[in-house]
Protein backbone atom coordinates (compact mmCIF):
# COMPACT_ATOMS: atom_id res chain seq x y z
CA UNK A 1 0.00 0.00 0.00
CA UNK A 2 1.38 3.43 -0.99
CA UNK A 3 2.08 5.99 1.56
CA UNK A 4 -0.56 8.90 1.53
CA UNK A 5 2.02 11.57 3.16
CA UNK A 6 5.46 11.59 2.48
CA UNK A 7 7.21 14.39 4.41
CA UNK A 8 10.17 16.00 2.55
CA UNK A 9 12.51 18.36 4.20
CA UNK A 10 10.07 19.84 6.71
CA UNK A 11 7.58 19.84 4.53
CA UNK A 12 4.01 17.56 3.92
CA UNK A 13 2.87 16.45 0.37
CA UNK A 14 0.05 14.29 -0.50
CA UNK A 15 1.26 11.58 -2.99
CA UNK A 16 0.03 11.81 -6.74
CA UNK A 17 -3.58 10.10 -7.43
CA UNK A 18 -4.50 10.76 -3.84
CA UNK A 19 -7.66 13.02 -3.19
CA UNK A 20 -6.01 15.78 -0.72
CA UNK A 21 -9.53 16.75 0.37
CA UNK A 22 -10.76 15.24 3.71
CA UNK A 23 -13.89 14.04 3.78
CA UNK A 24 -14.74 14.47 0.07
CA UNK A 25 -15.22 19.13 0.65
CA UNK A 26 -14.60 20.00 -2.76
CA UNK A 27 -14.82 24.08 -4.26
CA UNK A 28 -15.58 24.13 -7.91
CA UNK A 29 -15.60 27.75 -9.58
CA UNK A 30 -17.66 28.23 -13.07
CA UNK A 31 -14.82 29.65 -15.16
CA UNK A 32 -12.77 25.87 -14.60
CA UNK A 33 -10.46 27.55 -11.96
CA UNK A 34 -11.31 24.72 -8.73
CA UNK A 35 -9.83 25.25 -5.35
CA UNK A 36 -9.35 21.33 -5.31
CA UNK A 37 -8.66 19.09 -8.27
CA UNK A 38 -6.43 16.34 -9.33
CA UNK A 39 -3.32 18.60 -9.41
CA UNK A 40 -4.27 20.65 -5.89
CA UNK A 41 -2.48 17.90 -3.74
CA UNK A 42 -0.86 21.24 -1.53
CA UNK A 43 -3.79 22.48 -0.97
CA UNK A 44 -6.02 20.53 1.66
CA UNK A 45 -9.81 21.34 3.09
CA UNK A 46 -10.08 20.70 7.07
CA UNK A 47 -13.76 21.72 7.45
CA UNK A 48 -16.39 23.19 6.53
CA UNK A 49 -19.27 25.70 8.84
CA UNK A 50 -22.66 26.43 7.40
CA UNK A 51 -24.66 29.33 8.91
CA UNK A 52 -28.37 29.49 8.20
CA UNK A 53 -31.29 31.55 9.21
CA UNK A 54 -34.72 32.34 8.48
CA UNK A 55 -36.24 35.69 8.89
CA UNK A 56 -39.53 35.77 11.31
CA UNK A 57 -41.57 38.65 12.95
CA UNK A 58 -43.31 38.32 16.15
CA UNK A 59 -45.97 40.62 17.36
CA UNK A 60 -47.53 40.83 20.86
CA UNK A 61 -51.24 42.29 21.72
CA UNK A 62 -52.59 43.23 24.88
CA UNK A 63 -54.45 40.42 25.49
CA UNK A 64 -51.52 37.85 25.26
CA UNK A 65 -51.67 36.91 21.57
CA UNK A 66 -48.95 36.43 19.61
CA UNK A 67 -48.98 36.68 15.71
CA UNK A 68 -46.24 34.76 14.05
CA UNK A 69 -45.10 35.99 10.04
CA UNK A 70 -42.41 34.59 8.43
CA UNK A 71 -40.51 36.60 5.85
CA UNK A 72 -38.13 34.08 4.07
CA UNK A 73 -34.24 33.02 4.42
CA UNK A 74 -31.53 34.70 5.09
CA UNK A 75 -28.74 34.32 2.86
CA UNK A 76 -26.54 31.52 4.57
CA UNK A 77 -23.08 31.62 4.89
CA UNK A 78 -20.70 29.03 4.40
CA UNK A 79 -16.92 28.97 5.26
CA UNK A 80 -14.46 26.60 4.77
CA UNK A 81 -11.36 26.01 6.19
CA UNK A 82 -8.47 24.37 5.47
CA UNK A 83 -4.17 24.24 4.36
CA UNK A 84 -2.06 25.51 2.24
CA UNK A 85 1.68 23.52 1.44
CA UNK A 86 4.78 24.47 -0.17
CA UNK A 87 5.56 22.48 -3.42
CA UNK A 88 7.28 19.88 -2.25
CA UNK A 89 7.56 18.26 -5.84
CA UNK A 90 11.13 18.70 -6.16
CA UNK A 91 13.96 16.60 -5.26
CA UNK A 92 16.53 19.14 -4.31
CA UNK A 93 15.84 20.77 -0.66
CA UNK A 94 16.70 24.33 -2.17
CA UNK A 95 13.56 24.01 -4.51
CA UNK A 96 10.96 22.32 -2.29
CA UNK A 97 11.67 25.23 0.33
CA UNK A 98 10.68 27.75 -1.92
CA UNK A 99 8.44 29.77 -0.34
CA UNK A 100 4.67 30.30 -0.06
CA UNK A 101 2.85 28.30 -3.50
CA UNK A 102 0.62 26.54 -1.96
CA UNK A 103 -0.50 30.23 0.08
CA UNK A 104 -0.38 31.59 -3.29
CA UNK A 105 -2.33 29.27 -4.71
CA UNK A 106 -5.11 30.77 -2.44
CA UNK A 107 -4.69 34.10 -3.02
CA UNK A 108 -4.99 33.87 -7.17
CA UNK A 109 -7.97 31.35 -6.35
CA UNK A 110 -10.11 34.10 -4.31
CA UNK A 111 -8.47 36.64 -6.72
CA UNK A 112 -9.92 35.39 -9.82
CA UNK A 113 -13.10 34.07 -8.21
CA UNK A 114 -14.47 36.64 -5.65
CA UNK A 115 -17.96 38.39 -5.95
CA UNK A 116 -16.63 41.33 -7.09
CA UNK A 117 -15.65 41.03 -9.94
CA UNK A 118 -18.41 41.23 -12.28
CA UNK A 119 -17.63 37.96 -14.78
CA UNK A 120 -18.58 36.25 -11.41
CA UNK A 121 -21.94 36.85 -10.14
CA UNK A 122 -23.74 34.79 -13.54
CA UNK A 123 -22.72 31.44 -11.96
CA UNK A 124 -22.11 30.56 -8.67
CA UNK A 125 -19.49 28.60 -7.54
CA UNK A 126 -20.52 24.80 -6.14
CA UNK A 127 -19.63 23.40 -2.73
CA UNK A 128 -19.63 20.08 -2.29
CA UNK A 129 -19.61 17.64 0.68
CA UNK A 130 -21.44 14.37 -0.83
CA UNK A 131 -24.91 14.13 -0.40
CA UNK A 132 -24.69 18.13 0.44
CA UNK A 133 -24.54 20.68 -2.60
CA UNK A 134 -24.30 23.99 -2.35
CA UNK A 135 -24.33 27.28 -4.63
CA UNK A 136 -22.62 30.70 -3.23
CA UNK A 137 -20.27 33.43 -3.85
CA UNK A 138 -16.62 34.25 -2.41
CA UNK A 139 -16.50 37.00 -0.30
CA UNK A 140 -13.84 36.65 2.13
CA UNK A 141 -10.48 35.24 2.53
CA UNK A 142 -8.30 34.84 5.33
CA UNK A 143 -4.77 33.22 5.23
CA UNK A 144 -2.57 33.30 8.15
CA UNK A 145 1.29 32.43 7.76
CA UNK A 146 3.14 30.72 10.24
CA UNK A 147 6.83 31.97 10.14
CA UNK A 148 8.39 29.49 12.36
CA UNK A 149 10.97 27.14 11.08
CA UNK A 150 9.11 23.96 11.53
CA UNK A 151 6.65 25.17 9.80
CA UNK A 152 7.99 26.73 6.73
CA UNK A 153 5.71 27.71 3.71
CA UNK A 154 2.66 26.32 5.42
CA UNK A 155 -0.68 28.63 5.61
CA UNK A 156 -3.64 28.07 6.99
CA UNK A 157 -6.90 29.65 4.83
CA UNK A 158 -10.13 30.64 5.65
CA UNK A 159 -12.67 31.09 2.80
CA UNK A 160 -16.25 32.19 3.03
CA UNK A 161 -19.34 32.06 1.10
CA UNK A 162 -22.50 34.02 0.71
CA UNK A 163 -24.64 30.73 0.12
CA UNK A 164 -28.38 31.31 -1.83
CA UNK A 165 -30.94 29.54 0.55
CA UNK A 166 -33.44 26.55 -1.14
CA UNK A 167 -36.43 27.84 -1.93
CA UNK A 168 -39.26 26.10 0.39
């Protein structure tokens, strides 16, 4: 049986042909640019939070009646988590320590995908977590470096979602 981490001066990679998303949390943008696909093995998905809510107004009388009205969803949000690696590719420890791709990786995915930019908000992009399927735009992005030496070139990420609530 093949090893599913190999760890390379310092550094984690998931072998080739190995899904490097736990769990099956997949991010899959409209214009073909995914967050995970067969060639994303430095970028892994920890976890994923869905917020939902539904909007509701409540009026009291004076004689102890309450009148219930609901007004819809609110627009959920989603946010998933997850880590960033170095390429670690490379046989020669100069190369594999070379800095931040895996981070960067991140930072050209919620570049070229976030809500903002016009091109974006015709198709949503898909969140999956099998049997759960989910339709949303990227609005934030959080991605925290670690400079210590152990850890070198790995980032944790934080991506969230402005998720379109099933209609009822």
């Amino acid at each position: 049986m093949p090893d599913l981490f190999v760890s390379k001066f310092g550094a984690v990679k998931v072998s080739t042909g190995v899904s490097a998303s736990i769990a099956g949390i997949d991010v899959f943008a409209p214009n073909g640019n995914n967050l995970t696909d067969d060639n994303s093995a430095n970028i892994l998905i920890t976890g994923m939070a869905l917020t939902q809510g539904a909007r509701v107004s409540y009026f009291t009388t004076l004689s102890e009646s309450i009148y219930i009205y609901p007004l819809g969803n609110k627009i959920s949000r989603c946010q998933i988590t997850g880590l960033a690696f170095p390429d670690c590719s490379s046989t020669t420890e100069a190369s594999s320590n070379s800095g931040y791709d895996g981070a960067k990786r991140i930072i050209d995915f919620y570049q070229a995908n976030k809500a903002s930019n016009f091109q974006n908000i015709s198709s949503p992009i898909v969140i999956t977590a099998p049997p759960i399927s989910l339709s949303g735009f990227l609005e934030d992005m959080t991605l925290n470096i670690n400079g210590s030496k152990d850890l070198f070139g790995v980032a944790e990420f934080t991506l969230v979602f402005s998720v379109i609530p099933e209609q009822t």
